[in-house]
C-alpha atoms as a PDB file:
ATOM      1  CA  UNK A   1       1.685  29.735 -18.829  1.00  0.00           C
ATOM      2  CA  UNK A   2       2.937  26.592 -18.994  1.00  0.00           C
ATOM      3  CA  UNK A   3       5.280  27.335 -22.003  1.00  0.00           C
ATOM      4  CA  UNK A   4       6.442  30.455 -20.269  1.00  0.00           C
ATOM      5  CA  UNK A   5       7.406  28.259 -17.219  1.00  0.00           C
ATOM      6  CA  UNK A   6       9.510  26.153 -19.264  1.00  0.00           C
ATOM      7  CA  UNK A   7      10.843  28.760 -21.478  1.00  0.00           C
ATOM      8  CA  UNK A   8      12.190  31.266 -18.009  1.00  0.00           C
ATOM      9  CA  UNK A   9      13.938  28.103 -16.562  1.00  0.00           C
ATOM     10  CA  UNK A  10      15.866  27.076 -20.026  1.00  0.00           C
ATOM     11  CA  UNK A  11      16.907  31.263 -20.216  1.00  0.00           C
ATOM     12  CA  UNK A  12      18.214  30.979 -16.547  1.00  0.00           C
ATOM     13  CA  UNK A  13      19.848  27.579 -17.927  1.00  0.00           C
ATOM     14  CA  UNK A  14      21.939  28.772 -20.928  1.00  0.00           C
ATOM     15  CA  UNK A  15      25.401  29.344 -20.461  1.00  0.00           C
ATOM     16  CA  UNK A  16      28.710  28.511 -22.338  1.00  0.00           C
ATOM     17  CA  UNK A  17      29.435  24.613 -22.405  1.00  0.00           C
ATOM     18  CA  UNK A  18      25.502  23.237 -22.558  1.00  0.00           C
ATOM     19  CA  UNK A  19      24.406  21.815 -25.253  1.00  0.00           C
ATOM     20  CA  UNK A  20      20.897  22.230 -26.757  1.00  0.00           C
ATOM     21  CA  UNK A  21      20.207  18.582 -26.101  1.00  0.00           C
ATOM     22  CA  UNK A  22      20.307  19.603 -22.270  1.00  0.00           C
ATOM     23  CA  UNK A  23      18.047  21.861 -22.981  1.00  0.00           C
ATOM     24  CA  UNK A  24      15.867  19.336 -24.745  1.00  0.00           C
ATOM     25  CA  UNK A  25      15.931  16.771 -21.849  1.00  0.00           C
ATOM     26  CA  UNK A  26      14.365  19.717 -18.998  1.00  0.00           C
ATOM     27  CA  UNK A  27      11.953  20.898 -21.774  1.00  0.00           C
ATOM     28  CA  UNK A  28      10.652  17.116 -22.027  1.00  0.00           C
ATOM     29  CA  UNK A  29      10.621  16.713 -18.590  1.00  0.00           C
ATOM     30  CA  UNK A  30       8.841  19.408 -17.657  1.00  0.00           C
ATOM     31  CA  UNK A  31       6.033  18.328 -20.484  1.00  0.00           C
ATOM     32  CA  UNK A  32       5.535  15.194 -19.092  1.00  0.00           C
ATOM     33  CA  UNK A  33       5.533  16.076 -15.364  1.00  0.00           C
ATOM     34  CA  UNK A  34       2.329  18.083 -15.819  1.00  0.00           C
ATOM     35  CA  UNK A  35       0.556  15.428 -18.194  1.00  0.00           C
ATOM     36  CA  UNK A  36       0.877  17.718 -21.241  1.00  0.00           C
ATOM     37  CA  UNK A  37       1.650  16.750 -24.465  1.00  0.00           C
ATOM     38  CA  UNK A  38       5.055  18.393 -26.737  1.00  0.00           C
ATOM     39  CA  UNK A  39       3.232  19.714 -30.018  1.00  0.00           C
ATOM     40  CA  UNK A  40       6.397  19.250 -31.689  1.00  0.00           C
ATOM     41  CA  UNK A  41       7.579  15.740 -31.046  1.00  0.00           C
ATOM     42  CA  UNK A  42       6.168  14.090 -34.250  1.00  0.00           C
ATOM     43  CA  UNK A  43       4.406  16.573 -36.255  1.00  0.00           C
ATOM     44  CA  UNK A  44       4.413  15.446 -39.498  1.00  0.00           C
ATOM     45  CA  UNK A  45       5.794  18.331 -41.732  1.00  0.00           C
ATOM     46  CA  UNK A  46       5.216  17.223 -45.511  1.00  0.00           C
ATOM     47  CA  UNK A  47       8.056  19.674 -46.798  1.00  0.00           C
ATOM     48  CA  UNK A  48      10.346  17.768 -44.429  1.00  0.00           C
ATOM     49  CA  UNK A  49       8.588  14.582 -45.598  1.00  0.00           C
ATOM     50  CA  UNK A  50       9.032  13.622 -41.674  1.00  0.00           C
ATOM     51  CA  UNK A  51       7.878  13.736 -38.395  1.00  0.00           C
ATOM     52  CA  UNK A  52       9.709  16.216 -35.653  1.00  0.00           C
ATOM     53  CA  UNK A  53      11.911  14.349 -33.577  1.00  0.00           C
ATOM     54  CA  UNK A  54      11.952  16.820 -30.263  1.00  0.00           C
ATOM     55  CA  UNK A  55      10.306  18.823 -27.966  1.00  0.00           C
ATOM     56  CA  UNK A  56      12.072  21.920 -28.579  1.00  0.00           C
ATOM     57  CA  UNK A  57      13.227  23.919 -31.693  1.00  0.00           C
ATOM     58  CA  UNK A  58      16.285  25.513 -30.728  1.00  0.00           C
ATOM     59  CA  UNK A  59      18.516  27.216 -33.148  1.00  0.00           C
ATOM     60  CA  UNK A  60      21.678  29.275 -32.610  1.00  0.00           C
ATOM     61  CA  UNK A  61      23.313  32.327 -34.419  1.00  0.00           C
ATOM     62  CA  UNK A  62      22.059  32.078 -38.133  1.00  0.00           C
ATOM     63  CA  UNK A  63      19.593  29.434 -37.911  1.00  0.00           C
ATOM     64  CA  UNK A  64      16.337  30.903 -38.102  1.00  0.00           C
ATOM     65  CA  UNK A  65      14.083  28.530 -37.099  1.00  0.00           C
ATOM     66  CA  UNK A  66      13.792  24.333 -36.754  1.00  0.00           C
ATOM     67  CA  UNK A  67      16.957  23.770 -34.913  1.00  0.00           C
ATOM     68  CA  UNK A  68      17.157  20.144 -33.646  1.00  0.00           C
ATOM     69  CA  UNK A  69      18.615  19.890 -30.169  1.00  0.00           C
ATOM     70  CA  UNK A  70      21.934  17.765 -30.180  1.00  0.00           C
ATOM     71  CA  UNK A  71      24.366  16.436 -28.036  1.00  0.00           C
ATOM     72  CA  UNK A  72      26.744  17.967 -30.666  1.00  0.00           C
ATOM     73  CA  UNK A  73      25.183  21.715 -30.413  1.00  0.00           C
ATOM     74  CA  UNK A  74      27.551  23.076 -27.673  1.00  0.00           C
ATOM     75  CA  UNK A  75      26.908  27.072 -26.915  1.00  0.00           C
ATOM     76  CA  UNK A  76      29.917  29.001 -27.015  1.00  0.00           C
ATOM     77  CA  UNK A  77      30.234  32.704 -25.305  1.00  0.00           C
ATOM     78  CA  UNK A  78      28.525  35.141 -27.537  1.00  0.00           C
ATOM     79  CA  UNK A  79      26.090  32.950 -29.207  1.00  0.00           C
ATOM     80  CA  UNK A  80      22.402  33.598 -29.347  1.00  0.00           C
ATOM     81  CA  UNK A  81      19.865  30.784 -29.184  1.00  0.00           C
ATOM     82  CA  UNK A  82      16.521  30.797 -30.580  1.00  0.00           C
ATOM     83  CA  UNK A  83      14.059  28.256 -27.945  1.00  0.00           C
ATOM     84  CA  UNK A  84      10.615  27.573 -29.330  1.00  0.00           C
ATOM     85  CA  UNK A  85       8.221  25.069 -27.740  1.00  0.00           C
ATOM     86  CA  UNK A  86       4.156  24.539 -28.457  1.00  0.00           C
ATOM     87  CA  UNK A  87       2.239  22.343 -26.135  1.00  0.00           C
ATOM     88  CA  UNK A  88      -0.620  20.485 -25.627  1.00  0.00           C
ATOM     89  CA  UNK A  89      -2.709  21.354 -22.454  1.00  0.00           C
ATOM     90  CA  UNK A  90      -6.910  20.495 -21.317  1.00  0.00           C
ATOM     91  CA  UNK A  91      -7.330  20.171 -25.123  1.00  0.00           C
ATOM     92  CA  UNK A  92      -5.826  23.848 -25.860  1.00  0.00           C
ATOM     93  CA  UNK A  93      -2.337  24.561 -27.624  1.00  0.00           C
ATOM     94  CA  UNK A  94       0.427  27.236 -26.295  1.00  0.00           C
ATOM     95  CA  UNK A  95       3.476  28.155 -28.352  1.00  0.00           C
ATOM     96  CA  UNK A  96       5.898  30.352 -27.739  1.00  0.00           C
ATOM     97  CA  UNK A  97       9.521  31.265 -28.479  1.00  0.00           C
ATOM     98  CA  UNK A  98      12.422  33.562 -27.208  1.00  0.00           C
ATOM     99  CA  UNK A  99      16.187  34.384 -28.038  1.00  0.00           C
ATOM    100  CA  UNK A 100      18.724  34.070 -25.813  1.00  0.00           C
ATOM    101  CA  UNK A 101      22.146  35.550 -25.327  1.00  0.00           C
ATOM    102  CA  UNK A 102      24.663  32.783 -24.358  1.00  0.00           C
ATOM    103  CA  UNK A 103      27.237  34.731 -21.468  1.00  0.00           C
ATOM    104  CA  UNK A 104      28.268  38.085 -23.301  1.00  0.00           C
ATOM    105  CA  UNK A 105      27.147  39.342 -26.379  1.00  0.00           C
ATOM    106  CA  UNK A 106      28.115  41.683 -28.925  1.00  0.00           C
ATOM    107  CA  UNK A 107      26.258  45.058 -29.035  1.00  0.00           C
ATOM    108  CA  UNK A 108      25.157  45.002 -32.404  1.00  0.00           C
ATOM    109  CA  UNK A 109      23.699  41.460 -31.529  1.00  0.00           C
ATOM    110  CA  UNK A 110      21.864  42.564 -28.688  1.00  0.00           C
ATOM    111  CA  UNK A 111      20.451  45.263 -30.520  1.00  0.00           C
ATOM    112  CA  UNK A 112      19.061  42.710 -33.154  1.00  0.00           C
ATOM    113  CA  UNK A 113      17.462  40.414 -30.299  1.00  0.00           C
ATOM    114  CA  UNK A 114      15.947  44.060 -29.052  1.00  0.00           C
ATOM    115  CA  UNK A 115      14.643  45.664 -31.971  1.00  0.00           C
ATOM    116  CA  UNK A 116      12.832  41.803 -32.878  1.00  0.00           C
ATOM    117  CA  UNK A 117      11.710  41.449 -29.244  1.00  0.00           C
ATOM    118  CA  UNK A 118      10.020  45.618 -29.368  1.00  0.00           C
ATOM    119  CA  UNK A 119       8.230  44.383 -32.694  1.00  0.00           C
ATOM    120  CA  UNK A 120       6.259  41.830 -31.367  1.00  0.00           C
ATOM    121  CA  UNK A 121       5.101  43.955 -28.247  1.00  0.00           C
ATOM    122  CA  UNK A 122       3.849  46.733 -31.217  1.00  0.00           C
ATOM    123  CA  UNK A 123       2.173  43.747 -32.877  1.00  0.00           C
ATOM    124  CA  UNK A 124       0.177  42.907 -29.622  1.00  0.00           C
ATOM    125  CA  UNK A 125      -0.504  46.284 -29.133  1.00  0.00           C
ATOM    126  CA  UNK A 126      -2.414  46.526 -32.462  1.00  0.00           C
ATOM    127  CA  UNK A 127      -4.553  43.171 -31.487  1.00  0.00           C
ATOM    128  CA  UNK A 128      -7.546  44.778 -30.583  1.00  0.00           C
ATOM    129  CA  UNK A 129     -10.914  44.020 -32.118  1.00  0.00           C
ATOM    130  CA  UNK A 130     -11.476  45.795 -34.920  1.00  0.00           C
ATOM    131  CA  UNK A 131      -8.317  46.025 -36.322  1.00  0.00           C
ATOM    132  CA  UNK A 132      -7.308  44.180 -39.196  1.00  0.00           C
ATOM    133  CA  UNK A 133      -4.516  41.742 -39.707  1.00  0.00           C
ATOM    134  CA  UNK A 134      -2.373  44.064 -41.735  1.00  0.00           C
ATOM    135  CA  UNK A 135      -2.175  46.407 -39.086  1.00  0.00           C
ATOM    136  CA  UNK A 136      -0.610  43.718 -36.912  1.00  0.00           C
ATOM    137  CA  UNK A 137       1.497  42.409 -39.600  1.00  0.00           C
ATOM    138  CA  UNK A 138       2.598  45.984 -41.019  1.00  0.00           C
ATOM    139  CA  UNK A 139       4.398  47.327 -37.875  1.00  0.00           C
ATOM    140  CA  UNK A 140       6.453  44.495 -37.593  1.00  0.00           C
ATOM    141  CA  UNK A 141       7.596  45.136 -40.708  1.00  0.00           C
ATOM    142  CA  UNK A 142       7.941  48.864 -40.248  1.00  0.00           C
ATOM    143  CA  UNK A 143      10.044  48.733 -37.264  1.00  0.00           C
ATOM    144  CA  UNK A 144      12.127  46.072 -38.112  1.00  0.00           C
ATOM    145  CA  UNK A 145      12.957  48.139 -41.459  1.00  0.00           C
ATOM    146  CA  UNK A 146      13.092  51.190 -39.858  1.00  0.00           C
ATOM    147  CA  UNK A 147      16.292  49.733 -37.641  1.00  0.00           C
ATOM    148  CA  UNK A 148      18.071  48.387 -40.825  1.00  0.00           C
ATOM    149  CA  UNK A 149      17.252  45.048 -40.498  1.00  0.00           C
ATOM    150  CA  UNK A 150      14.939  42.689 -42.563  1.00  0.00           C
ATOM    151  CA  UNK A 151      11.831  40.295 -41.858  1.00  0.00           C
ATOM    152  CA  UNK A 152      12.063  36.629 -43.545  1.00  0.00           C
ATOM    153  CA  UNK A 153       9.493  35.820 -45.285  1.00  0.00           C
ATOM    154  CA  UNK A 154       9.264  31.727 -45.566  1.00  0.00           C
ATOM    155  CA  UNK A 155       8.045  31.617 -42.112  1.00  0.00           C
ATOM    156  CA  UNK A 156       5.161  33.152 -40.283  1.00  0.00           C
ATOM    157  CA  UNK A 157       2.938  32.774 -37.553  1.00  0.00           C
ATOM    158  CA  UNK A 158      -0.294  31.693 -37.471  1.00  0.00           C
ATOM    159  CA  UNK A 159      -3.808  31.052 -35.493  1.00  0.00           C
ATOM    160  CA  UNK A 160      -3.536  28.572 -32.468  1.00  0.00           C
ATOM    161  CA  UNK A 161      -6.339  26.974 -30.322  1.00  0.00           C
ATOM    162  CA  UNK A 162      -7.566  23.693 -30.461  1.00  0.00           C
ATOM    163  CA  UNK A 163      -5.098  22.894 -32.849  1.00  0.00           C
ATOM    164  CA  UNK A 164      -1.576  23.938 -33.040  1.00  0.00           C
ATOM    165  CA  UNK A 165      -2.050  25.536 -36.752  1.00  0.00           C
ATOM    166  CA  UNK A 166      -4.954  27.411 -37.468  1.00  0.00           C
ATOM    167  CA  UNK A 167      -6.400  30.100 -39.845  1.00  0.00           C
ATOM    168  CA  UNK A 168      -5.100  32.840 -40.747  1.00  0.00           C
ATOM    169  CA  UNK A 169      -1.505  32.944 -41.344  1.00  0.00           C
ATOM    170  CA  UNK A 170       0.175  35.431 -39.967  1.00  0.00           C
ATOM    171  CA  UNK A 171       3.147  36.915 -41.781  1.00  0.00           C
ATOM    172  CA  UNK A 172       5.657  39.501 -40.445  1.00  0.00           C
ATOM    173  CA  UNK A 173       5.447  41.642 -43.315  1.00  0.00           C
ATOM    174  CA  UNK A 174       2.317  42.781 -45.489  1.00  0.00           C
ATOM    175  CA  UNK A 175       1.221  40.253 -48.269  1.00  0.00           C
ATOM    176  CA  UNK A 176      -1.829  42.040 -50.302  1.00  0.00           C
ATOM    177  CA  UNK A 177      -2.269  38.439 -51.817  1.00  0.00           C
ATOM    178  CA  UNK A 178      -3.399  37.046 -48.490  1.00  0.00           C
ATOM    179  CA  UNK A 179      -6.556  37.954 -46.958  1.00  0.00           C
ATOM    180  CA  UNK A 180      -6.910  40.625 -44.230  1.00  0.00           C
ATOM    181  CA  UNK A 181      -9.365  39.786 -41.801  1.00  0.00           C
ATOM    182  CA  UNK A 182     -10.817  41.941 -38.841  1.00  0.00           C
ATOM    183  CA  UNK A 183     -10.091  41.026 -35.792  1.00  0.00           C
ATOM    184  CA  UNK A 184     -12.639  39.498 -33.185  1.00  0.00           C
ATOM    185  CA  UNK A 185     -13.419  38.865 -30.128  1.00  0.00           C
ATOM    186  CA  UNK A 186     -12.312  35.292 -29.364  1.00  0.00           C
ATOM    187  CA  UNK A 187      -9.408  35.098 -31.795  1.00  0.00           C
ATOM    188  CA  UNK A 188      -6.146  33.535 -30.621  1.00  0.00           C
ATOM    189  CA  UNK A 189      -2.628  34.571 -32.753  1.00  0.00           C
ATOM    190  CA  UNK A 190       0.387  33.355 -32.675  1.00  0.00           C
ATOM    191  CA  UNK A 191       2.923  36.346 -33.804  1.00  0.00           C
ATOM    192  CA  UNK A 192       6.164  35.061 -34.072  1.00  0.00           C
ATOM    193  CA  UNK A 193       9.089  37.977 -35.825  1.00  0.00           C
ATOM    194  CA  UNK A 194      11.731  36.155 -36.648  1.00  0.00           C
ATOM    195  CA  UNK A 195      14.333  38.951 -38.094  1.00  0.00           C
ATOM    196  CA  UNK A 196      17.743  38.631 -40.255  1.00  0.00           C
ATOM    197  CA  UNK A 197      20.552  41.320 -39.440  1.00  0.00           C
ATOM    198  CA  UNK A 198      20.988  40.803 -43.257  1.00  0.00           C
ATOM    199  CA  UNK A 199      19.120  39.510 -46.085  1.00  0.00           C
ATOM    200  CA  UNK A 200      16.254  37.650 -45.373  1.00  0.00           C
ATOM    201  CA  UNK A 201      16.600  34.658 -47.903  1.00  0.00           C
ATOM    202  CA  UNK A 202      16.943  31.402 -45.768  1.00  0.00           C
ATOM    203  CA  UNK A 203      17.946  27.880 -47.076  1.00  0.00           C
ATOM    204  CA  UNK A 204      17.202  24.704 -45.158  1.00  0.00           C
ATOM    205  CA  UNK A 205      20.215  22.296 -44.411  1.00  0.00           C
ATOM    206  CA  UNK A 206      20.831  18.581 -45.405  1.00  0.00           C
ATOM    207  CA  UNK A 207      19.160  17.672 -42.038  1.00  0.00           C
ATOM    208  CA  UNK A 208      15.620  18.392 -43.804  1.00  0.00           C
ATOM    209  CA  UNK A 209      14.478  20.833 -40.311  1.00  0.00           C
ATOM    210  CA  UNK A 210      16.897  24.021 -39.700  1.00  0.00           C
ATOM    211  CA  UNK A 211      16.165  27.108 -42.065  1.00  0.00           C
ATOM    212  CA  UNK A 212      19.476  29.610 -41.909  1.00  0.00           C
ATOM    213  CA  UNK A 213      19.904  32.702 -43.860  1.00  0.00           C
ATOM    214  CA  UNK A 214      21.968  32.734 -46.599  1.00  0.00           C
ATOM    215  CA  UNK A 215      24.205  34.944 -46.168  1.00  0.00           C
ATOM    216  CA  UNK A 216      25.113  33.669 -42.646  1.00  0.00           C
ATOM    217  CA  UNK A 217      23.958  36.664 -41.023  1.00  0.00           C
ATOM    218  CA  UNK A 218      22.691  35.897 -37.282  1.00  0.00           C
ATOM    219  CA  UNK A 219      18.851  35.896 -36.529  1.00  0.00           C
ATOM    220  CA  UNK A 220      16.063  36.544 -33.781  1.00  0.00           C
ATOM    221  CA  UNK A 221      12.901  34.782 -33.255  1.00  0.00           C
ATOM    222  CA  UNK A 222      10.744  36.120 -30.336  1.00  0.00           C
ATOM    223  CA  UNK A 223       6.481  34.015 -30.630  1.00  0.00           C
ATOM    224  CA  UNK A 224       3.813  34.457 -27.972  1.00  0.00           C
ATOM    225  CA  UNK A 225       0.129  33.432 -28.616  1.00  0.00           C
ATOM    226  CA  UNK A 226      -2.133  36.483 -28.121  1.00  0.00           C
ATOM    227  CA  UNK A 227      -6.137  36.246 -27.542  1.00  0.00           C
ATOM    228  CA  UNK A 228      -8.365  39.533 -28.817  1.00  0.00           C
ATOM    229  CA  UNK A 229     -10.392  40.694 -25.906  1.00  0.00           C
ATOM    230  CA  UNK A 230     -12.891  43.106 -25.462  1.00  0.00           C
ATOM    231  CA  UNK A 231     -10.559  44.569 -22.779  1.00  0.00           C
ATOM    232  CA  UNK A 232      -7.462  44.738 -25.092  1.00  0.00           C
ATOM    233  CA  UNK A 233      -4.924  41.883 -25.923  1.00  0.00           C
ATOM    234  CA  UNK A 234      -3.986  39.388 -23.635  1.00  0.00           C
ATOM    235  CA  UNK A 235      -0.905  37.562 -23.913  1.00  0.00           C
ATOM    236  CA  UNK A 236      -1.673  33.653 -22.855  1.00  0.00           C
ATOM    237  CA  UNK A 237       2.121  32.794 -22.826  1.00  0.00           C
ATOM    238  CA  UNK A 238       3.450  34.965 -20.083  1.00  0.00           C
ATOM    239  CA  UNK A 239       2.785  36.139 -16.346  1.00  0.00           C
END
């Protein structure tokens, strides 16, 4: 809940003229007024060869994923921004992630931030025990695909619970390498689309943290952390 809190105040924050540090600074506060701990701030990520310097990921138009907040990152009308936070909480991790549309939009943008956003709700519809992985993985892809657009690959989601990355990875697409375990009761996943309006090939930037596509085209990135139930899914990072 916690993450949801934080993430529905930054979406009622966003507007033309903020910067994502701003954004940064109410995340952080927010973290520490409840004793939690920011999952982020100083993971060590050894492709990075770094720690993370901030509480928040947040990373506009064609950055995928990895954005670090800055004083320099102004949001202009008709940006999207991708906000992803994981915290520490009573020894339990939440992470969760959501685009927003910065004042007005184009439609074909909004349609991108739609189609990602109705492809995780069909991924935690398939969470149900005794599915397997693939099926949870496969209709992201398929609906993503089916609406012209395409599912980077580099970055998937993944279990979450006592720590913030767990077994199994969980990819957006179907990988027959990887394995494809039945769900259980008990499990907790952390689905996380994040979609390209164009080719899904993404480079990282000299900064060593934000992943963009190549070809520039703009991106979506919607993560909640799901728990298999013997009454159905339930989604831990919202009301």
């Amino acid at each position: 809940m916690l993450v949801w809190q934080i993430l529905d105040e930054l979406t009622k924050m966003v507007a033309p003229g903020l910067s994502t540090l701003d954004l940064e600074k109410v995340a952080e506060k927010r973290v520490n007024e409840v004793g939690a701990e920011a999952a982020f701030k100083g993971y060590y990520v050894p492709a990075a060869g770094r720690r993370f310097p901030c509480v928040l990921c947040t990373s506009i138009n064609e950055e995928v994923v990895h954005g670090v907040p800055s004083a320099k990152r102004v949001l202009r009308e008709g940006d999207i921004v991708k906000v992803d936070i994981g915290v520490k909480l009573d020894g339990y991790y939440g992470d969760s992630a959501t685009t927003i549309a910065v004042g007005k939009i184009a439609p074909e943008t909004q349609r991108l931030m739609d189609v990602t956003k109705e492809s995780l709700e069909l991924a935690i519809a398939r969470m149900v025990e005794g599915s397997r992985l693939f099926d949870v993985c496969g209709c992201v892809e398929d609906h993503v695909t089916r609406h012209g657009y395409t599912v980077v690959r580099e970055f998937v989601g993944h279990g979450i619970g006592r720590k913030l990355h767990e077994e199994p990875h969980v990819p957006n697409y179907v990988d027959k390498k990887m394995s494809n375990p039945r769900l259980r009761e008990g499990m907790v996943l952390a689905v996380e689309p994040m979609v390209s309006a164009g080719a899904p090939d993404t480079k990282v930037l000299s900064d060593r943290w934000t992943a963009v596509t190549k070809d520039g085209s703009n991106a979506a990135h919607y993560e909640h952390c799901i728990a298999v139930t013997s009454n159905g899914p339930w989604v831990l990072t919202r009301p």
